[in-house]
Protein backbone atom coordinates (compact mmCIF):
# COMPACT_ATOMS: atom_id res chain seq x y z
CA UNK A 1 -63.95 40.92 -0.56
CA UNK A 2 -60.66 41.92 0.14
CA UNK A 3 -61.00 45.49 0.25
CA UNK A 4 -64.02 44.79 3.07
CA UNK A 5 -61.13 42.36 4.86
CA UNK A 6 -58.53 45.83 4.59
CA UNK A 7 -61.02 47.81 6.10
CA UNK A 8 -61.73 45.57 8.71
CA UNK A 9 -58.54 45.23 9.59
CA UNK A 10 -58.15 49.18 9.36
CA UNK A 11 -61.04 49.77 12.01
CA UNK A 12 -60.03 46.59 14.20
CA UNK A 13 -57.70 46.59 17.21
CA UNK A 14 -53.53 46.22 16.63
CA UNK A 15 -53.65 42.61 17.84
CA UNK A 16 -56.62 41.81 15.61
CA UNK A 17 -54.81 43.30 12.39
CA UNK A 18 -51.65 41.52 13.30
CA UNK A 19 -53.36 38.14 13.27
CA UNK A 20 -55.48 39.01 9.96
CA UNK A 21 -52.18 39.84 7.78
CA UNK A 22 -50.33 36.79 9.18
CA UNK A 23 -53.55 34.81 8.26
CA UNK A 24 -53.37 36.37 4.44
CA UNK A 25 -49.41 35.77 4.94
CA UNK A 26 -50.22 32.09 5.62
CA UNK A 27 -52.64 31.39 2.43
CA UNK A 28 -50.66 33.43 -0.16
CA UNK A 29 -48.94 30.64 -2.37
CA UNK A 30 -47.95 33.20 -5.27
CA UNK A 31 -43.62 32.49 -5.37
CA UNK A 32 -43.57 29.39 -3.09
CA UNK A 33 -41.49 27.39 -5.70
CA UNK A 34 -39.21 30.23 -6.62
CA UNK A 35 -38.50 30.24 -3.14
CA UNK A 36 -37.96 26.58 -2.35
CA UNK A 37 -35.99 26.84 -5.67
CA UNK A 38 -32.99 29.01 -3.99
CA UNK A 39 -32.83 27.24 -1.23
CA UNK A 40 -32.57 23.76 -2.94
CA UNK A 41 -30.12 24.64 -5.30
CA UNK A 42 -26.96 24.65 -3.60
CA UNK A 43 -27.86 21.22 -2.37
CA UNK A 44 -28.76 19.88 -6.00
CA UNK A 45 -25.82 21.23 -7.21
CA UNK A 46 -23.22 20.02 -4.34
CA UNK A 47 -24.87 16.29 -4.91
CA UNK A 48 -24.57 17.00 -8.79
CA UNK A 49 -20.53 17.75 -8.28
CA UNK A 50 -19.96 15.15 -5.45
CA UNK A 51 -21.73 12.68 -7.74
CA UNK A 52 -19.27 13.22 -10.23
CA UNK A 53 -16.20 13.31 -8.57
CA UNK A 54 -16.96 9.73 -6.71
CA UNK A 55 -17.56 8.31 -10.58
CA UNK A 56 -14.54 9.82 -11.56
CA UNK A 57 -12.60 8.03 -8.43
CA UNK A 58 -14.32 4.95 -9.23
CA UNK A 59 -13.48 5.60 -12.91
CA UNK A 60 -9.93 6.04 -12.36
CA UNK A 61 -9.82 2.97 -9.72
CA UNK A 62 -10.99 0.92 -13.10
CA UNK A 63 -8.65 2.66 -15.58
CA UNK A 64 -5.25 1.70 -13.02
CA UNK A 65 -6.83 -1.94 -12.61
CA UNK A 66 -7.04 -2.27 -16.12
CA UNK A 67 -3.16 -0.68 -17.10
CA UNK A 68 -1.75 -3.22 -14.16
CA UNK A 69 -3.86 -6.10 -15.40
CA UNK A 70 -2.30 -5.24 -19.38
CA UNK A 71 1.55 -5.10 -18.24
CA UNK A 72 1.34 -8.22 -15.95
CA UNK A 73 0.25 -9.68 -18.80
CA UNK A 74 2.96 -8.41 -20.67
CA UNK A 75 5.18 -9.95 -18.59
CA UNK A 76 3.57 -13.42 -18.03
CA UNK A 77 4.07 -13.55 -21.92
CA UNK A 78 8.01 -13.05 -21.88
CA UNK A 79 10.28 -15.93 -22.42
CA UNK A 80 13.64 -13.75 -22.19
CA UNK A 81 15.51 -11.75 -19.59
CA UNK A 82 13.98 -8.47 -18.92
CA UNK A 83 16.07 -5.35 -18.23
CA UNK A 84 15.54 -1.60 -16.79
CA UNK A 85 14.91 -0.42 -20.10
CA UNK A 86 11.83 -3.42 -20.42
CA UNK A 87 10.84 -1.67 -17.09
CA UNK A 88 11.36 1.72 -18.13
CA UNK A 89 9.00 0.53 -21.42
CA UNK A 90 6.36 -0.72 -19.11
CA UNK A 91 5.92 1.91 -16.44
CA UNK A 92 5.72 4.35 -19.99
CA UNK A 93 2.88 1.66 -21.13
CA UNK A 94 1.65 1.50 -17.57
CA UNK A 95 1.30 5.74 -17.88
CA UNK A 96 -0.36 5.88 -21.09
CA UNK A 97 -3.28 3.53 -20.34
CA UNK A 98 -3.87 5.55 -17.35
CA UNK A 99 -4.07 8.47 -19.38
CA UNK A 100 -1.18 10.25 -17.81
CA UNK A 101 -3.14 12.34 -15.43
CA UNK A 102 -2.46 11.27 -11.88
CA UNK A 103 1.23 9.92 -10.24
CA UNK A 104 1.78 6.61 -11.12
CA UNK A 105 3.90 4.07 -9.28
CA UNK A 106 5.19 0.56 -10.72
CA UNK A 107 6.79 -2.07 -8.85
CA UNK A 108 7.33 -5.36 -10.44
CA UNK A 109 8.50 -8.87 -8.31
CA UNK A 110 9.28 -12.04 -8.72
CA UNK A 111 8.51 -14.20 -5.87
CA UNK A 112 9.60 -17.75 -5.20
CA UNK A 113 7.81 -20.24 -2.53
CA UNK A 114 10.97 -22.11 -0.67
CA UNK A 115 9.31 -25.33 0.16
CA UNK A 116 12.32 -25.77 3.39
CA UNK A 117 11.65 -22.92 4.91
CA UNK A 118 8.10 -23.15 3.55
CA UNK A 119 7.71 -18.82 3.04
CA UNK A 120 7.81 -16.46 -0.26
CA UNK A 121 11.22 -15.30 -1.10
CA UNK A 122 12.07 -12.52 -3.40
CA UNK A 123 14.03 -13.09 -6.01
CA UNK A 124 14.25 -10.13 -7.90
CA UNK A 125 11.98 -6.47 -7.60
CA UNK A 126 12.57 -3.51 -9.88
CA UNK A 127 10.64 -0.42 -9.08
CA UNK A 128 9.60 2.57 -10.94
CA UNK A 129 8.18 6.12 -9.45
CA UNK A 130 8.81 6.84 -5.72
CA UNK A 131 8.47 3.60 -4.05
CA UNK A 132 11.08 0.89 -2.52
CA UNK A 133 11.67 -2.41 -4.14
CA UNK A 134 9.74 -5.32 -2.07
CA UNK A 135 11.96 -7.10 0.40
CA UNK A 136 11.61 -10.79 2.09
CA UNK A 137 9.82 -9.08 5.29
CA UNK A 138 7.55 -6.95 3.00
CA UNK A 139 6.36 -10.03 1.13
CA UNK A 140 5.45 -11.77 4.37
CA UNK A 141 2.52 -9.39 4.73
CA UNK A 142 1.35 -9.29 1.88
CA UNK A 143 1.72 -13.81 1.34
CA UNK A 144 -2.10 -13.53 2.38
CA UNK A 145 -2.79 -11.77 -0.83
CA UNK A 146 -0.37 -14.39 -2.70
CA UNK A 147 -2.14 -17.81 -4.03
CA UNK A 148 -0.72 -20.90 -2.72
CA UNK A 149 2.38 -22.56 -4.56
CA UNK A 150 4.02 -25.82 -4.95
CA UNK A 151 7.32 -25.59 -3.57
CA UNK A 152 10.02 -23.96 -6.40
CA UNK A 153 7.35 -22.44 -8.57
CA UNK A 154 7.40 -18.74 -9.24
CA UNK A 155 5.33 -16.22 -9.72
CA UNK A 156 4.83 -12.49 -11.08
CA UNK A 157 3.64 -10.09 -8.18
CA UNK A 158 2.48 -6.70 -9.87
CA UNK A 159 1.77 -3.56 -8.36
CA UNK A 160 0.60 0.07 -8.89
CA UNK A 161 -0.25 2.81 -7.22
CA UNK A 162 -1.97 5.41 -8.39
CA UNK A 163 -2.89 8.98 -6.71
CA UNK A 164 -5.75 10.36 -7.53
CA UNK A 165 -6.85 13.78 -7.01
CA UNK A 166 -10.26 14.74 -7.37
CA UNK A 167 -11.65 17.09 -9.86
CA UNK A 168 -14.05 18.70 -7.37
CA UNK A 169 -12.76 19.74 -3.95
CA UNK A 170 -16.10 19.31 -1.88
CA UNK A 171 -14.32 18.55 1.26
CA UNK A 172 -15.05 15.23 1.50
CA UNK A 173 -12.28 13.64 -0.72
CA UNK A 174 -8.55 14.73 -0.16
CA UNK A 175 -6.33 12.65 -2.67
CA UNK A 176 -6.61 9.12 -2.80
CA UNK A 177 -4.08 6.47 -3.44
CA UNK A 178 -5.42 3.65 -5.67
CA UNK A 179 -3.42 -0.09 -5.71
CA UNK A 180 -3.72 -2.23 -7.55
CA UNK A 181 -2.65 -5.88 -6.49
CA UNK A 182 -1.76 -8.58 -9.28
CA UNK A 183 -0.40 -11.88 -8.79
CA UNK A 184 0.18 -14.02 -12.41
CA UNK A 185 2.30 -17.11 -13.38
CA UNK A 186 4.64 -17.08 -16.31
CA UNK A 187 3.19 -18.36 -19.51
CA UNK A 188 5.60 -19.85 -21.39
CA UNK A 189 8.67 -20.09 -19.21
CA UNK A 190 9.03 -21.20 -15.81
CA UNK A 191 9.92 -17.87 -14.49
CA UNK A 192 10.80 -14.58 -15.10
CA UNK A 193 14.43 -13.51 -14.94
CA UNK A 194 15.84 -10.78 -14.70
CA UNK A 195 18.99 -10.08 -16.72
CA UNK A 196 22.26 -10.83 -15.29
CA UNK A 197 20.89 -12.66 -12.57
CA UNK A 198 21.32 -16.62 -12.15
């Protein structure tokens, strides 16, 4: 059969063989899925990678939420004055339980509600990494992210920042910086101080 089909073709006219081979081009399966094969594999394996790295972001997101979470409670537990070496001793904590890997920034705040004036106040904010200590007009922004508090009470306002880099550059995610946002009340005293301060 196919050797009458070449012969045919042979004796027929140009356009006539043209349209036979591109008919037998047409049926012939034989390498189809090697074929679709190459050209899906770059796309399997870019969704494979960018699959990963977005885990790993949302990993990491976890991993600072979790460190910030473990020294605010540190410091909810403390009945004393705290110092910069209790800082320096937390942003160290604060570094291990995020396993080291990415910048880390810690800045720790103790904010007051003023009933007369009825707005947050700062009473004390100790910083580590590159970052500024929080001021009155900085904690105005953020009192939407502060529970409400009966006037005199105090609470703990911790924060870190975390920048994350991705292990796969796939050109959709430059680095990232991760916060995380705590606000806790002292446990067992009725506010943290910090030392030499009134």
């Amino acid at each position: 059969m196919p050797a009458r089909a070449d012969t045919e073709t042979c004796t027929a006219p140009p356009a006539r063989r043209c349209r036979a081979r591109l008919r037998r081009f047409a049926r012939e399966d034989r390498g189809g899925l090697a074929v679709e094969a190459i050209a899906m594999l770059p796309l399997l394996l870019w969704a494979f990678l960018a699959t990963y790295a977005f885990f790993d972001g949302y990993r990491m997101n976890n991993v600072n939420y979790r460190a910030a979470f473990t020294v605010a409670d540190a410091l909810s537990r403390e009945t004393r004055e705290i110092n910069e070496a209790y800082m320096d001793s937390a942003y160290g904590m604060l570094q291990f339980l995020a396993d080291g890997e990415h910048e880390m920034k810690l800045r720790v705040t103790n904010v007051r509600f003023n009933e007369d004036d009825d707005a947050y106040e700062v009473r004390w904010s100790s910083v580590r990494g590159d970052w500024g200590p929080l001021t009155n007009t900085g904690l105005q922004e953020l009192s939407s992210r502060i529970p409400e508090l009966p006037g005199g009470n105090t609470v703990i306002l911790v924060e870190s920042r975390m920048i994350y880099e991705p292990i796969f550059k796939l050109g959709l995610v430059d680095p990232v910086e991760m916060e995380a946002f705590i606000v806790t009340r002292p446990r067992f005293a009725p506010q943290l101080k910090w030392a030499g301060t009134s």
